[in-house]
Protein backbone atom coordinates (compact mmCIF):
# COMPACT_ATOMS: atom_id res chain seq x y z
CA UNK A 1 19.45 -14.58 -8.27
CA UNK A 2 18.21 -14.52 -11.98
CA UNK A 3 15.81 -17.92 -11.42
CA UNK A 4 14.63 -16.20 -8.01
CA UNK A 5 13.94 -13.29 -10.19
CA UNK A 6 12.30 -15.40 -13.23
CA UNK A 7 10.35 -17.06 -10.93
CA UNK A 8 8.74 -13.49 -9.08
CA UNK A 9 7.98 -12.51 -12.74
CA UNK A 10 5.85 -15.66 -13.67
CA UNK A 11 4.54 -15.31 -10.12
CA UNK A 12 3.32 -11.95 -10.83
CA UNK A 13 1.96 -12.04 -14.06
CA UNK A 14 -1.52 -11.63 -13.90
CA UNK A 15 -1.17 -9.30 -10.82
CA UNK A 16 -1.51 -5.47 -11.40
CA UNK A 17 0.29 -3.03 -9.91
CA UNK A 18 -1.05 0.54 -9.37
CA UNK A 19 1.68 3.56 -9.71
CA UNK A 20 2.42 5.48 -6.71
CA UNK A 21 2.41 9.38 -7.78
CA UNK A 22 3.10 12.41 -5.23
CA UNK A 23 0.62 14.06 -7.12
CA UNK A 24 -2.23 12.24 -5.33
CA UNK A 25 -4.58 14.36 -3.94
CA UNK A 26 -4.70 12.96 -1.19
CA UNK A 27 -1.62 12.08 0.26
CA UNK A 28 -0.85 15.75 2.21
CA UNK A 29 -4.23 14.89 4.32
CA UNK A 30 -3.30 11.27 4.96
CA UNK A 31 -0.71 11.79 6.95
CA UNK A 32 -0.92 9.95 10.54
CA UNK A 33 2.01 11.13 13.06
CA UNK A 34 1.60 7.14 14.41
CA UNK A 35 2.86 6.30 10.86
CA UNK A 36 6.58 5.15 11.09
CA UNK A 37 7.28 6.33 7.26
CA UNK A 38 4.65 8.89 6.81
CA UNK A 39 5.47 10.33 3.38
CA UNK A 40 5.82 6.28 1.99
CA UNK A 41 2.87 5.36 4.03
CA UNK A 42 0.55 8.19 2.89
CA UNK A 43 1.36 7.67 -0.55
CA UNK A 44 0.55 3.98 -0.27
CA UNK A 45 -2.61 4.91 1.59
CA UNK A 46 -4.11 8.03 -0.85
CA UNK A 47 -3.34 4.98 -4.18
CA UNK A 48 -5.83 2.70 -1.92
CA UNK A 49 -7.94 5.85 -1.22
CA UNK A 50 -8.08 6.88 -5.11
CA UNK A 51 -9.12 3.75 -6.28
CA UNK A 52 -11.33 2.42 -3.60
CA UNK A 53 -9.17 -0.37 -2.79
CA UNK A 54 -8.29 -2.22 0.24
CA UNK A 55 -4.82 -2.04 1.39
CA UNK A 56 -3.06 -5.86 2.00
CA UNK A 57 -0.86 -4.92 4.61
CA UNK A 58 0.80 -7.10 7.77
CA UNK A 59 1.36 -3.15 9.19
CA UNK A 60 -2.53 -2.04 9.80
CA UNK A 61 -1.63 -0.88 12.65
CA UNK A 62 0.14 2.43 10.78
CA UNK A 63 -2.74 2.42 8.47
CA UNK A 64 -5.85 1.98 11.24
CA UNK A 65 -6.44 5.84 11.34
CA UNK A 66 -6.69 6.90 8.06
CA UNK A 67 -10.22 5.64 7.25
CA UNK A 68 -9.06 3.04 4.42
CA UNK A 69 -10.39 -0.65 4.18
CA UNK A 70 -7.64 -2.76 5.23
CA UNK A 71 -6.87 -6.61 5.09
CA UNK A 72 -3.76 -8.59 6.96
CA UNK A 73 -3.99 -11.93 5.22
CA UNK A 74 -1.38 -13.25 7.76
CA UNK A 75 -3.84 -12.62 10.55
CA UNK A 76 -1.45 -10.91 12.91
């Protein structure tokens, strides 16, 4: 488990990460009843919102309605 875990750190070392806060603005108006985890999922999607980001997601499906740029790099 610890060389699995040494190995996601060196992995992820030049990848940022951007904190999730419930104070976002604007997760109360994100929510989607479709979503399947809608406090999680509008959190996720007001950080993309924020920032202007595009959310790398297999799940766009949850996501489609909320008027975010989304990418599924697995090409579901």
């Amino acid at each position: 488990m610890e060389g699995w875990y040494r190995g996601l750190l060196a992995n992820t070392a030049e990848i940022s990460f951007l904190p999730v806060s419930q104070r976002s603005p604007n997760a109360p108006q994100i929510s989607v009843p479709i979503m399947e985890h809608p406090h999680n999922d509008s959190l996720i999607a007001a950080s993309a919102q924020v920032h202007s980001l595009t959310l790398v997601t297999r799940n766009v499906s949850d996501f489609s309605q909320v008027g975010i740029s989304l990418a599924n790099p697995w090409g579901d």
